[in-house]
C-alpha atoms as a PDB file:
ATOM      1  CA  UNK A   1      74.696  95.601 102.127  1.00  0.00           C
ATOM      2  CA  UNK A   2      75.544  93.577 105.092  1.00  0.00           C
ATOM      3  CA  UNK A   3      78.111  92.321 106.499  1.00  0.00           C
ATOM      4  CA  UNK A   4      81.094  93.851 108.974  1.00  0.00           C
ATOM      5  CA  UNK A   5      82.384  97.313 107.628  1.00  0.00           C
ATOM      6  CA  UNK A   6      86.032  96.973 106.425  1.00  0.00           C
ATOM      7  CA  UNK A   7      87.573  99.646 106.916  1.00  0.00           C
ATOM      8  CA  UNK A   8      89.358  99.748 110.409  1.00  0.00           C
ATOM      9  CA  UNK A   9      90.748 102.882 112.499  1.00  0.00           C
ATOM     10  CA  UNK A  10      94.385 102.495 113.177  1.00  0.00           C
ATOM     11  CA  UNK A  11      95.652 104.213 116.225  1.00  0.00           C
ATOM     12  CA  UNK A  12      99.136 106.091 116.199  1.00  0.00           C
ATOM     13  CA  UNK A  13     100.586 103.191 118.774  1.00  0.00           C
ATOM     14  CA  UNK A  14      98.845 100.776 116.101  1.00  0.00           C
ATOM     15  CA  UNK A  15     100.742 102.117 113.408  1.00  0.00           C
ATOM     16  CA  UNK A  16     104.423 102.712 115.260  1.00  0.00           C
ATOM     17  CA  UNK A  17     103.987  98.525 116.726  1.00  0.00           C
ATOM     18  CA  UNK A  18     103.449  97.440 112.747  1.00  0.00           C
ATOM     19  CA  UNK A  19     105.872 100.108 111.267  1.00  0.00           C
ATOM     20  CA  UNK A  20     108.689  98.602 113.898  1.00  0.00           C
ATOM     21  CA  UNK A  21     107.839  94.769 113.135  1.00  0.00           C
ATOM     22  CA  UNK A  22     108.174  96.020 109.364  1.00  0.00           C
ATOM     23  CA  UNK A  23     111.357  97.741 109.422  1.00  0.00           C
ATOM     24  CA  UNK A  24     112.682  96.843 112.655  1.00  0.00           C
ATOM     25  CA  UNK A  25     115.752  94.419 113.177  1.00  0.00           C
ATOM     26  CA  UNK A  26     114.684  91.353 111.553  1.00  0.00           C
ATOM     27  CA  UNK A  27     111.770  92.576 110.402  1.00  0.00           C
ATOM     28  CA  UNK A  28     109.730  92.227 107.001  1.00  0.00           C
ATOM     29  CA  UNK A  29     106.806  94.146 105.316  1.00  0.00           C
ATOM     30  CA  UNK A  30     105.207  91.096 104.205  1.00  0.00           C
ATOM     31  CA  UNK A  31     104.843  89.474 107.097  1.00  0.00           C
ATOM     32  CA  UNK A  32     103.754  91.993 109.317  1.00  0.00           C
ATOM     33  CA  UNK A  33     101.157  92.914 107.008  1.00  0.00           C
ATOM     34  CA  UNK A  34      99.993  89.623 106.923  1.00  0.00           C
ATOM     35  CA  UNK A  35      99.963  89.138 111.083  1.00  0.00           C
ATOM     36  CA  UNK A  36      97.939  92.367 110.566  1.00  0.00           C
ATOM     37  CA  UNK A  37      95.822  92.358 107.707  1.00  0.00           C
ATOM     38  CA  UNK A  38      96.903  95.392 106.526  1.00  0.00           C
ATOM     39  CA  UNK A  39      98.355  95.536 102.896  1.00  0.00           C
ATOM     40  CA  UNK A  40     101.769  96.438 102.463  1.00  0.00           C
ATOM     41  CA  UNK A  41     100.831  99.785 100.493  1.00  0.00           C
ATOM     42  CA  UNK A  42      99.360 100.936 103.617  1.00  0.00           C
ATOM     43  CA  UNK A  43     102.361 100.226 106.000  1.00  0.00           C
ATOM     44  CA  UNK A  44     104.657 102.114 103.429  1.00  0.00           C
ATOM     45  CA  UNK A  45     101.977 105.062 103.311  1.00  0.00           C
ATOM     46  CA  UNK A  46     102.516 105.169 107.423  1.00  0.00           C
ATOM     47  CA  UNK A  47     106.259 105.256 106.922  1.00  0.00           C
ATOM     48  CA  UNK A  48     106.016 108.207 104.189  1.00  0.00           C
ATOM     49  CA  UNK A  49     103.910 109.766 106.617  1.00  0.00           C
ATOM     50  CA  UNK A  50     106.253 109.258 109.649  1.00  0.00           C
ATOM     51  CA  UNK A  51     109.305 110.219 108.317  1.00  0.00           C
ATOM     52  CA  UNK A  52     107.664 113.514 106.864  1.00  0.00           C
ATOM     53  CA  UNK A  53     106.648 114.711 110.034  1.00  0.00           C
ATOM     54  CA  UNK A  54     110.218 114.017 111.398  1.00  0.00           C
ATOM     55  CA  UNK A  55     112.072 117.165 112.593  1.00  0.00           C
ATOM     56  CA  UNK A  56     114.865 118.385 109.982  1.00  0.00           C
ATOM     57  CA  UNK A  57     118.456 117.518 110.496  1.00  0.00           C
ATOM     58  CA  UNK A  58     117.391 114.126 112.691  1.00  0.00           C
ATOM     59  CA  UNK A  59     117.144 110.497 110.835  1.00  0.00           C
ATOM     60  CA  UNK A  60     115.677 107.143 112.317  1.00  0.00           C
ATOM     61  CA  UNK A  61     117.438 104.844 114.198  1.00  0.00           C
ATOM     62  CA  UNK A  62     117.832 101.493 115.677  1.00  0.00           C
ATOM     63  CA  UNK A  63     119.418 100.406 117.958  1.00  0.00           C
ATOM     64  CA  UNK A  64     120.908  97.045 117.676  1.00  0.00           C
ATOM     65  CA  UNK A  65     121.132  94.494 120.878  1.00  0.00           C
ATOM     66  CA  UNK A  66     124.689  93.822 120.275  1.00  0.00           C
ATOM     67  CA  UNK A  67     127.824  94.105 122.927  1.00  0.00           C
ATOM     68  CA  UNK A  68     128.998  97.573 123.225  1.00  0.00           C
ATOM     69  CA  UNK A  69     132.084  98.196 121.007  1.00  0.00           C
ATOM     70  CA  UNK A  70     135.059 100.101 122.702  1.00  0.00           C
ATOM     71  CA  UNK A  71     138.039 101.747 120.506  1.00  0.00           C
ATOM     72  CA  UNK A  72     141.569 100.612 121.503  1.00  0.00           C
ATOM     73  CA  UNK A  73     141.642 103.261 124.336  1.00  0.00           C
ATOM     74  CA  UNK A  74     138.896 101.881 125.957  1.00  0.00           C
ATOM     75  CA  UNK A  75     136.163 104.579 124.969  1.00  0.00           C
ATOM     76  CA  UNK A  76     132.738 103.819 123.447  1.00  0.00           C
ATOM     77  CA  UNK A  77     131.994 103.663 119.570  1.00  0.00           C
ATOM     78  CA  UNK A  78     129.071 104.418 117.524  1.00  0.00           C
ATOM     79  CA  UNK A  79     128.638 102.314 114.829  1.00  0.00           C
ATOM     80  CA  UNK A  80     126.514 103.912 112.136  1.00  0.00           C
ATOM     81  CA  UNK A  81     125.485 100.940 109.411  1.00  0.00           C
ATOM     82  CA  UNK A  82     124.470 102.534 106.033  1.00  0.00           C
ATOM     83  CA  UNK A  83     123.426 100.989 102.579  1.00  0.00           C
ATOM     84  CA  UNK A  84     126.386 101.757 101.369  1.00  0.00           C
ATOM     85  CA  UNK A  85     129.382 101.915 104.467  1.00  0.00           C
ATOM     86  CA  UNK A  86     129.592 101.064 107.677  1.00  0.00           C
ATOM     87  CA  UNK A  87     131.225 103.925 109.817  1.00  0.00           C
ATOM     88  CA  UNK A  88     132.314 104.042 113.659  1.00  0.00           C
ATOM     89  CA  UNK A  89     132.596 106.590 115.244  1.00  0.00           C
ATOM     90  CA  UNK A  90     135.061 107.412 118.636  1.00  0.00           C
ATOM     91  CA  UNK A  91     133.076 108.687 121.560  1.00  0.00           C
ATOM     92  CA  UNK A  92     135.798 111.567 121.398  1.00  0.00           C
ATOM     93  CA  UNK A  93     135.012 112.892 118.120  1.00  0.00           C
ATOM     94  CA  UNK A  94     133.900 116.214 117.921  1.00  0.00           C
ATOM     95  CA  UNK A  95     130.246 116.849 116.486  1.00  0.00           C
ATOM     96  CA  UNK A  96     131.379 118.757 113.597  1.00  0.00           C
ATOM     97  CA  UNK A  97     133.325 115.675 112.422  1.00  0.00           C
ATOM     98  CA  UNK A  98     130.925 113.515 112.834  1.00  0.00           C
ATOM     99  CA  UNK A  99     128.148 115.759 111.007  1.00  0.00           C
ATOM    100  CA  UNK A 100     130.507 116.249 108.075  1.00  0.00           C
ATOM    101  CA  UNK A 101     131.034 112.484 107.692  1.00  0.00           C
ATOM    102  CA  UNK A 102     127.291 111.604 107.650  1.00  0.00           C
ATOM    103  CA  UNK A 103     126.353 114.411 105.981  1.00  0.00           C
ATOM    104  CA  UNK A 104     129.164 112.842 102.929  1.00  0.00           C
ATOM    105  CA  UNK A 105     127.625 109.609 102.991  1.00  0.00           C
ATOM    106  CA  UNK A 106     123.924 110.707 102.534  1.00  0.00           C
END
């Protein structure tokens, strides 16, 4: 045989730059695969992989670059976008609350 071997070695910062152009804001499977010339199995296979060694009880997230969203008295609010709801949350609100509301929406 001759030729260039074709399998390549991916490095963990590799793999978190494609995953985030993937599934990032804005981002799409397709075409990062194809910027990378990686097939789109594989970049699902890293994000199986990624999310099973996340620690218990945490989820991703992503921040958006939006203006910061204040409540009527002036206090900061989390706004969690799901699926299937859209939830904000009052900077005041204890953790429990906010734990048992996520934790209903799973």
């Amino acid at each position: 045989m001759t030729g260039p071997e074709r399998r390549r070695r991916w490095t963990d910062e590799d793999k978190r730059q494609i995953l985030e152009e993937a599934f990032g804001p804005g981002g799409n499977v397709v075409d990062a695969a194809r910027r990378h010339d990686v097939s789109s199995g594989l970049i699902y296979t890293w994000r199986a992989k990624a999310r099973a060694s996340m620690i218990p009880g945490f989820v991703e997230a992503v921040i958006a670059e939006e203006s910061v969203v204040t409540d009527a008295g002036g206090g900061a609010v989390i706004q969690v976008e799901l699926a299937s709801a859209r939830v904000s949350i009052s900077g005041t609100a204890s953790p429990v609350l906010v734990d048992v509301v996520l934790r209903a929406l799973r």
